[in-house]
PDB file of N, CA and C in Angstrom:
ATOM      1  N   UNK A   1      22.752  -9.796  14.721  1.00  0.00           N
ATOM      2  CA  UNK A   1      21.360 -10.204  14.870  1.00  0.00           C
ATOM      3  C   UNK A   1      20.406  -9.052  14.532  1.00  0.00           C
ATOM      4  N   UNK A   2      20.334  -7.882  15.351  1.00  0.00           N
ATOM      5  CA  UNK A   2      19.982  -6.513  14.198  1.00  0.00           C
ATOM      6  C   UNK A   2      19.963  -6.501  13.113  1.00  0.00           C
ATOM      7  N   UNK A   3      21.016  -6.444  12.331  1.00  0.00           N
ATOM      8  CA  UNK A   3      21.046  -6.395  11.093  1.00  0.00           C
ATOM      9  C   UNK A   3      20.130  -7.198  10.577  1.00  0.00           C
ATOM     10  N   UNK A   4      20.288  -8.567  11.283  1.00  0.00           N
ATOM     11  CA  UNK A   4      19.767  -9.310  10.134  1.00  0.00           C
ATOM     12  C   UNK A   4      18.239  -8.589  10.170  1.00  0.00           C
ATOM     13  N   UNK A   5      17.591  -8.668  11.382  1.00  0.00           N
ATOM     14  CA  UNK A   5      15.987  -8.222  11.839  1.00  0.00           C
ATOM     15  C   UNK A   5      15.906  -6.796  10.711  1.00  0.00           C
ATOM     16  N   UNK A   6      16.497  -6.245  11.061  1.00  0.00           N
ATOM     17  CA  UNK A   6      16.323  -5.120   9.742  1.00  0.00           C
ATOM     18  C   UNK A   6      16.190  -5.317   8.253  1.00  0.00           C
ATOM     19  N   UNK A   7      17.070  -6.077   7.874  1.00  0.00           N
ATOM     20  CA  UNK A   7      17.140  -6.476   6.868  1.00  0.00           C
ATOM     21  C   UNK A   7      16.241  -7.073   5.913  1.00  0.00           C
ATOM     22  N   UNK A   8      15.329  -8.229   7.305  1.00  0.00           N
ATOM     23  CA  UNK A   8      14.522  -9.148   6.838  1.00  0.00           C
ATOM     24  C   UNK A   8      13.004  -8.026   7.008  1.00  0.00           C
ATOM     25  N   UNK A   9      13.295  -6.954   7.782  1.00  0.00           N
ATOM     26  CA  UNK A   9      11.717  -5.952   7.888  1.00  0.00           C
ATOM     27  C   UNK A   9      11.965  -5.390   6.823  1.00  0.00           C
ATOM     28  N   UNK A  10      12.806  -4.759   6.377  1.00  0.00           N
ATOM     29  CA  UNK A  10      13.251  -4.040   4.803  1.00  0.00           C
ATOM     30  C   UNK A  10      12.438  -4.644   3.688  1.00  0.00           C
ATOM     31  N   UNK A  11      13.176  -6.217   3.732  1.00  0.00           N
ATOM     32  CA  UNK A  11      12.829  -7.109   2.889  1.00  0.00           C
ATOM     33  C   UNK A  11      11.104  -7.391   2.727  1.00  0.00           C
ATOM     34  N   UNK A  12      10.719  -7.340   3.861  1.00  0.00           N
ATOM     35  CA  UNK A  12       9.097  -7.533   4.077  1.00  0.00           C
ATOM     36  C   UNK A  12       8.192  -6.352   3.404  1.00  0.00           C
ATOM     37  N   UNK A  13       8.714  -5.214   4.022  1.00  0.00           N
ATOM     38  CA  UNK A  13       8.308  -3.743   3.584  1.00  0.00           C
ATOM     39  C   UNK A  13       8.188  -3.839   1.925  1.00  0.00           C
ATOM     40  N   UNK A  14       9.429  -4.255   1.417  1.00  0.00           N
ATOM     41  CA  UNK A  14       9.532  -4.110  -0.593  1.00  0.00           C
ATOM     42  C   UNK A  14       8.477  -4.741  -0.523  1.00  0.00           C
ATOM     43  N   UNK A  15       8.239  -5.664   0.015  1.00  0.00           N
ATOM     44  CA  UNK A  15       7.250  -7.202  -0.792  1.00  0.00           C
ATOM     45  C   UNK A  15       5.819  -6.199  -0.532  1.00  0.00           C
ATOM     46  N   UNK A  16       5.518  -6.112   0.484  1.00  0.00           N
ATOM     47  CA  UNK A  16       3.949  -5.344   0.410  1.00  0.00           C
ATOM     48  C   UNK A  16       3.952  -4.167  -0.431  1.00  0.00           C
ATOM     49  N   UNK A  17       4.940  -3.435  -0.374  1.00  0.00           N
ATOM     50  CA  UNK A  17       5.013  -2.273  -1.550  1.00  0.00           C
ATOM     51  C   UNK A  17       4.989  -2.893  -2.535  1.00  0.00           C
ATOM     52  N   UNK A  18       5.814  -3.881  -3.363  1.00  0.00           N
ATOM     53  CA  UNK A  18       5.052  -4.515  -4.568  1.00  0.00           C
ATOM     54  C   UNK A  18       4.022  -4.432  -4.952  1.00  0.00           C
ATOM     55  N   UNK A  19       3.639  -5.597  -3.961  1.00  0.00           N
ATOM     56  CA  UNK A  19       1.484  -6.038  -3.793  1.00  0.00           C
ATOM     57  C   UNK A  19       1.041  -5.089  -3.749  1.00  0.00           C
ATOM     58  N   UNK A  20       1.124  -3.889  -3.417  1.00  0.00           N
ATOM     59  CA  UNK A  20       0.088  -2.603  -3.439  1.00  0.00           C
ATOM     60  C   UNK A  20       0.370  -1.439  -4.491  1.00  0.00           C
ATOM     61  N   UNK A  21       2.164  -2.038  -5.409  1.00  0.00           N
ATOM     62  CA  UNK A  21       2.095  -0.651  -6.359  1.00  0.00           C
ATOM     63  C   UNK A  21       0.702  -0.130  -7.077  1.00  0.00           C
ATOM     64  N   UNK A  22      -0.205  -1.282  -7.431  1.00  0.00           N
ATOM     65  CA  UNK A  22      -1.046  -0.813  -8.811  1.00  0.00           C
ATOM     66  C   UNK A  22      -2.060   0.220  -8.054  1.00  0.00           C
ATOM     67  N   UNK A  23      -2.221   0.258  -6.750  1.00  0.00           N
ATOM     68  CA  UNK A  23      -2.771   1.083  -5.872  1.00  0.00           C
ATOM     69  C   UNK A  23      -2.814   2.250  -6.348  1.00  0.00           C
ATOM     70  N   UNK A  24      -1.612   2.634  -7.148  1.00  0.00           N
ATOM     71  CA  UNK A  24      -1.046   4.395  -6.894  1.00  0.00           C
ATOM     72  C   UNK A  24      -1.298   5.071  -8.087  1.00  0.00           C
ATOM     73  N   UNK A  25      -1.488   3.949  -9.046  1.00  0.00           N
ATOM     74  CA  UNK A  25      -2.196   4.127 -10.642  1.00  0.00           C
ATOM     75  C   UNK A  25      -3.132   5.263 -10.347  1.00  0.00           C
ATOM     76  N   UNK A  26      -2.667   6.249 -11.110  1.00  0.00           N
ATOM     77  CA  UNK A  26      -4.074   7.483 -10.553  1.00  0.00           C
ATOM     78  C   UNK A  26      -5.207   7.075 -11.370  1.00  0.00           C
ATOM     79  N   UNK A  27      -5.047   6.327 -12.364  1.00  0.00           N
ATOM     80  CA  UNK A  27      -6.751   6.275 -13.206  1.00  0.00           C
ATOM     81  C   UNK A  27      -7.379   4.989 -12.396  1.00  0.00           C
ATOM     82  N   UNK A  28      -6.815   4.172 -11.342  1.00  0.00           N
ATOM     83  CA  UNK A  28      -6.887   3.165 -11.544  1.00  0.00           C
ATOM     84  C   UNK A  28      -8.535   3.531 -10.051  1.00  0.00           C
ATOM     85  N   UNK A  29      -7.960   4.744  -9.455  1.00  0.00           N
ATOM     86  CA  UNK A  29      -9.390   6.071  -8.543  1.00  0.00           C
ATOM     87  C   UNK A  29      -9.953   6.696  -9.384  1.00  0.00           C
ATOM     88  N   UNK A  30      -9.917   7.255 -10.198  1.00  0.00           N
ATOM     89  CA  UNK A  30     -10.619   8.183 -11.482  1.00  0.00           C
ATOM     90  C   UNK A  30     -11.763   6.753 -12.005  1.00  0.00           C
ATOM     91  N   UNK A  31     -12.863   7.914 -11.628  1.00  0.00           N
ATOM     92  CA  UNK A  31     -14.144   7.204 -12.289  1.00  0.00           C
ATOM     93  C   UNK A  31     -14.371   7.374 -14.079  1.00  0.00           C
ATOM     94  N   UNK A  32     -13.541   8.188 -14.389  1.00  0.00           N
ATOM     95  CA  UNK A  32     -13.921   8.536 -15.865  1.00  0.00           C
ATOM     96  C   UNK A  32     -12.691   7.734 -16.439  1.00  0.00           C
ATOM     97  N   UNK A  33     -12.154   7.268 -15.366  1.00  0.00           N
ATOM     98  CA  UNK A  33     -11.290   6.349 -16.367  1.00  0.00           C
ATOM     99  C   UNK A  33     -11.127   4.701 -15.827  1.00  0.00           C
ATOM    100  N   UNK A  34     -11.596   4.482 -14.940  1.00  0.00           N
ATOM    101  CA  UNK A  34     -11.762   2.721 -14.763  1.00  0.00           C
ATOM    102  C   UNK A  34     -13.404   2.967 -13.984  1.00  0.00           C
ATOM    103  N   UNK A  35     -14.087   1.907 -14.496  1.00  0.00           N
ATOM    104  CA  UNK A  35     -15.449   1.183 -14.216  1.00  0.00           C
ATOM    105  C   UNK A  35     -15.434  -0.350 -13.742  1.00  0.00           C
ATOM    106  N   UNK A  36     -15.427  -0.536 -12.885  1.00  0.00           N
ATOM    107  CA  UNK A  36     -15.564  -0.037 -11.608  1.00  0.00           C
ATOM    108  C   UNK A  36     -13.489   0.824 -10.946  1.00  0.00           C
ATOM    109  N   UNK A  37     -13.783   1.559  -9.767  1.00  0.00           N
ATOM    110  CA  UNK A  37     -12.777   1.795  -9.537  1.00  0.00           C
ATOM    111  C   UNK A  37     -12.970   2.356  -7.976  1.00  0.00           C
ATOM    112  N   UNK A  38     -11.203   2.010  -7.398  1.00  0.00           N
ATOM    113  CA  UNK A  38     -10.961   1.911  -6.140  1.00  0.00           C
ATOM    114  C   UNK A  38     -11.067   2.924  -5.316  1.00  0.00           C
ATOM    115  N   UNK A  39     -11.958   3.177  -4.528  1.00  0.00           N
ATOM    116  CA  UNK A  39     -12.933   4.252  -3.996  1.00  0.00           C
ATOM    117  C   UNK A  39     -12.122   4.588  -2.661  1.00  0.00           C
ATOM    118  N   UNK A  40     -10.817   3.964  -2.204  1.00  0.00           N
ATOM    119  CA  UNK A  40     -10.494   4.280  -1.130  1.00  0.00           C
ATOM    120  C   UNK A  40      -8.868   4.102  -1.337  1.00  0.00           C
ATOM    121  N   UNK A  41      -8.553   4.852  -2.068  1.00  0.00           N
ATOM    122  CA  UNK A  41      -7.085   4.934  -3.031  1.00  0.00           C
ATOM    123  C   UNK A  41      -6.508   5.549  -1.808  1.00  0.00           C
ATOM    124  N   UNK A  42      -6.867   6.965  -1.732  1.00  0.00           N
ATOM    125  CA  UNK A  42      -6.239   7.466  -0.071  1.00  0.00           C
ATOM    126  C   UNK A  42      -5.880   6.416   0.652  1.00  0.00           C
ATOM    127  N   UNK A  43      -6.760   5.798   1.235  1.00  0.00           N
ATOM    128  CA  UNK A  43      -6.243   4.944   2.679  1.00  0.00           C
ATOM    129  C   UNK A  43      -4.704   3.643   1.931  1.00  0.00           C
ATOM    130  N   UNK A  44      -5.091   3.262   0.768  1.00  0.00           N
ATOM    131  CA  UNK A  44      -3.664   2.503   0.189  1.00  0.00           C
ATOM    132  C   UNK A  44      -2.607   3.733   0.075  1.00  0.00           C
ATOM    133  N   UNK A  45      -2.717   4.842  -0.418  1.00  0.00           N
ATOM    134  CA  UNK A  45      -1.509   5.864  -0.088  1.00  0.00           C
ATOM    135  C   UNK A  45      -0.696   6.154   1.738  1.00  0.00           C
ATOM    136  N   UNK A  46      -1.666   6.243   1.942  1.00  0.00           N
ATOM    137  CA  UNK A  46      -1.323   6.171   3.459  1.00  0.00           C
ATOM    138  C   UNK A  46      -0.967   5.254   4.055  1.00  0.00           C
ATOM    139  N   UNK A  47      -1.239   4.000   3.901  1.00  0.00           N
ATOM    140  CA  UNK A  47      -0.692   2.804   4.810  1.00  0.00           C
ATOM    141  C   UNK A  47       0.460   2.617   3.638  1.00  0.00           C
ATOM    142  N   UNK A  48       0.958   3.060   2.714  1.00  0.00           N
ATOM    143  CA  UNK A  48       1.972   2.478   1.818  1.00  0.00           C
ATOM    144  C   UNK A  48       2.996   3.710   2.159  1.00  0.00           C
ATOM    145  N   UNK A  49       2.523   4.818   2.664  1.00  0.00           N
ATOM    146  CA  UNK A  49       3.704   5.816   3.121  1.00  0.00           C
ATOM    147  C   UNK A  49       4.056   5.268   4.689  1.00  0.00           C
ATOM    148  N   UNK A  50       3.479   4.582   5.355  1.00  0.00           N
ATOM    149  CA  UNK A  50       3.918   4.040   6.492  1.00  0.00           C
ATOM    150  C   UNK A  50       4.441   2.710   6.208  1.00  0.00           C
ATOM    151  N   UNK A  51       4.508   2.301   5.682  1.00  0.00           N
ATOM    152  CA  UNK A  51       5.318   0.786   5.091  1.00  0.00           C
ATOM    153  C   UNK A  51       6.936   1.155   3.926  1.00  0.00           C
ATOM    154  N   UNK A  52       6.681   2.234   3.200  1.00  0.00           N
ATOM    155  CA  UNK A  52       7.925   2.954   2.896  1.00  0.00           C
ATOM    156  C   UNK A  52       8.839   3.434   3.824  1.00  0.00           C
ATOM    157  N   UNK A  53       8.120   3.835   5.622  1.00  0.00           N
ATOM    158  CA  UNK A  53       8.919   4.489   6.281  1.00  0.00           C
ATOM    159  C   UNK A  53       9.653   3.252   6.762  1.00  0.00           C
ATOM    160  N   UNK A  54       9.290   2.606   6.762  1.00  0.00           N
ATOM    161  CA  UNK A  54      10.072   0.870   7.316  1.00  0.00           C
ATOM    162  C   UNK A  54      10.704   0.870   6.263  1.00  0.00           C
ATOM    163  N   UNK A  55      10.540   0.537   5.167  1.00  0.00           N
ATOM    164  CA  UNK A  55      11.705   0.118   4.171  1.00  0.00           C
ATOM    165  C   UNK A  55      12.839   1.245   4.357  1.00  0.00           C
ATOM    166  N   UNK A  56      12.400   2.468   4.158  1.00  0.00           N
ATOM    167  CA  UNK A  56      13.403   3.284   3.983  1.00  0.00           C
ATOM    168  C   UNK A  56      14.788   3.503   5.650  1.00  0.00           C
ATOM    169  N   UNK A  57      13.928   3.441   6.260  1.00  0.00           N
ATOM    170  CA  UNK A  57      14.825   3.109   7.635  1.00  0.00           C
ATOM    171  C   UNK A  57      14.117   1.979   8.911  1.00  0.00           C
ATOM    172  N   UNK A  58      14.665   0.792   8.194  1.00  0.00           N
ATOM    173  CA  UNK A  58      13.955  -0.049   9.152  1.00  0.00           C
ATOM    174  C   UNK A  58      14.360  -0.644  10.231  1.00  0.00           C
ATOM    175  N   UNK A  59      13.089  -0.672  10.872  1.00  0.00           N
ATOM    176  CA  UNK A  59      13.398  -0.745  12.881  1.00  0.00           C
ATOM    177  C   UNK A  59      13.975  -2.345  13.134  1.00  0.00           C
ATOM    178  N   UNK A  60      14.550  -2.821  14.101  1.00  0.00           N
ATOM    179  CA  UNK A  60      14.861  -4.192  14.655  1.00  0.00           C
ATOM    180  C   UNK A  60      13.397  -4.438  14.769  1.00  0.00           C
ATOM    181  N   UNK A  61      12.292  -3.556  15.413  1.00  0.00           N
ATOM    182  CA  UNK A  61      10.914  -4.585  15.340  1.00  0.00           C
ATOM    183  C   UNK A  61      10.080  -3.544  15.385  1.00  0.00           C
ATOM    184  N   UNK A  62       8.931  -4.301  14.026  1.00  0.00           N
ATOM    185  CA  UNK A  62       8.169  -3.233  13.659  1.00  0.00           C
ATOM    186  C   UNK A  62       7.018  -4.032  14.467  1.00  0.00           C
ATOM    187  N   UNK A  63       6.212  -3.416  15.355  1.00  0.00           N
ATOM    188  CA  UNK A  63       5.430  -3.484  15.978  1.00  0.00           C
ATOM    189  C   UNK A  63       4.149  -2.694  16.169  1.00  0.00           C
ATOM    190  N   UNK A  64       3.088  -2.657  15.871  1.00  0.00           N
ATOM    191  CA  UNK A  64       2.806  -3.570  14.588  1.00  0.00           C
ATOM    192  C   UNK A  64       2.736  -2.901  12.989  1.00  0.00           C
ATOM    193  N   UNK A  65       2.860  -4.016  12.444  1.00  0.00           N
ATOM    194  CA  UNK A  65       3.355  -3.958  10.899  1.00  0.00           C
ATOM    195  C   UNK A  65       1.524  -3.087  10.920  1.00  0.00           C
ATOM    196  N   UNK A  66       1.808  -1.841   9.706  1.00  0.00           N
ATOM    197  CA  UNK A  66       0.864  -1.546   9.562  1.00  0.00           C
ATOM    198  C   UNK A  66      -0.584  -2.172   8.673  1.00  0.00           C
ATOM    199  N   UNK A  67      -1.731  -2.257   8.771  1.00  0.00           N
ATOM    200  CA  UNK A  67      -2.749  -2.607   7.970  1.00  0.00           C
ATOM    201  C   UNK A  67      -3.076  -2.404   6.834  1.00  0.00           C
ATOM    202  N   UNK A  68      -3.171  -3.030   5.975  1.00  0.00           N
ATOM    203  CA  UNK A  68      -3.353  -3.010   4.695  1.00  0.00           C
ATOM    204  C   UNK A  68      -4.801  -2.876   4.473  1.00  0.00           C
ATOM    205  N   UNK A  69      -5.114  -2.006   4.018  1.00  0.00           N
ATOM    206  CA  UNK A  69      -6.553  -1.761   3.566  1.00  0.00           C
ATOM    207  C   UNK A  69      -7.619  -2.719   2.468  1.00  0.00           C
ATOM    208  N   UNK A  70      -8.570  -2.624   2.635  1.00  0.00           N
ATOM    209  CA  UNK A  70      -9.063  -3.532   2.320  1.00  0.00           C
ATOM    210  C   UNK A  70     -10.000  -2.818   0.950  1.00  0.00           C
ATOM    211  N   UNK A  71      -9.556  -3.774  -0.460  1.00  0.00           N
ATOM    212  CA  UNK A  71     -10.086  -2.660  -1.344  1.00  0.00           C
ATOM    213  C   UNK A  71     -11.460  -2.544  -1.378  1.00  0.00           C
ATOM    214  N   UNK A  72     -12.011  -1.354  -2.058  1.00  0.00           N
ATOM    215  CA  UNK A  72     -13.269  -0.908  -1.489  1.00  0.00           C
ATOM    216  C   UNK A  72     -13.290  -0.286  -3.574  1.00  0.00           C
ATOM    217  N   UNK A  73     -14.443  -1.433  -4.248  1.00  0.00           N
ATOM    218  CA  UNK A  73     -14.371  -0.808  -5.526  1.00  0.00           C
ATOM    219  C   UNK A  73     -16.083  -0.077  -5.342  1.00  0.00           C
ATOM    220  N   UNK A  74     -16.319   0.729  -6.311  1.00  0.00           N
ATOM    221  CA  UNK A  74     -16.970   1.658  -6.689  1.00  0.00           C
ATOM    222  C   UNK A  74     -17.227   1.221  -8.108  1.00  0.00           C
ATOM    223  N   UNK A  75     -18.983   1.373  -8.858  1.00  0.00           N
ATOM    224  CA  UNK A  75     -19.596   1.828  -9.838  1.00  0.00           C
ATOM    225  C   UNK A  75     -19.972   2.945 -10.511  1.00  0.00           C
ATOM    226  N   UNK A  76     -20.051   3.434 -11.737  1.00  0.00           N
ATOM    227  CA  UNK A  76     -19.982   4.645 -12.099  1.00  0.00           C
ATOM    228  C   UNK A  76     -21.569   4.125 -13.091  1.00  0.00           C
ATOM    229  N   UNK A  77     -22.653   4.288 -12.291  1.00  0.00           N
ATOM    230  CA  UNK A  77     -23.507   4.388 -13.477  1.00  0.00           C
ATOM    231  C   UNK A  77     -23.605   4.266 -14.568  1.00  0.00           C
ATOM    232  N   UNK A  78     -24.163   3.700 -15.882  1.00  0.00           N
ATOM    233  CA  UNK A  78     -24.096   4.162 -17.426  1.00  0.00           C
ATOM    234  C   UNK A  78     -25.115   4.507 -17.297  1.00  0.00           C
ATOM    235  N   UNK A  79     -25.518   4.952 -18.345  1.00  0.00           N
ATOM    236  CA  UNK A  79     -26.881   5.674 -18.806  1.00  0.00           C
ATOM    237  C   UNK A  79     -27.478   4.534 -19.802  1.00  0.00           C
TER     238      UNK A  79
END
């Protein structure tokens, strides 16, 4: 019964790491290289290194699953 609970938090952990790889795109924070762009790239690094720590050794119960940030885009002026 463990196992399985692990297994299936493992399983949960990949899936949000999926949904949030494009997060880690470094141009995807760089203003000189995407218009508009994601102004709070940090906080998706950080809640995705606490969702890796579950995948990588995961608990019988993750309590609570950490928060996923909420994207926050940014404008870069033109002239």
């Amino acid at each position: 019964m463990d196992a399985q609970r692990k297994q299936a938090n493992k399983q949960q952990a990949s899936q949000l790491l999926s949904a949030t790889d494009w997060t880690a795109i470094p141009s995807v924070a760089d203003p000189a290289q995407s218009n508009p762009y994601l102004a709070n790239q940090a906080a998706f690094l950080a809640y995705r290194s606490q969702v890796r720590a579950i995948a990588v050794n995961p608990p019988v119960v993750v309590d609570p699953w950490p928060t996923m940030p909420v994207e926050v885009w940014e404008t870069v002026p033109t002239a």
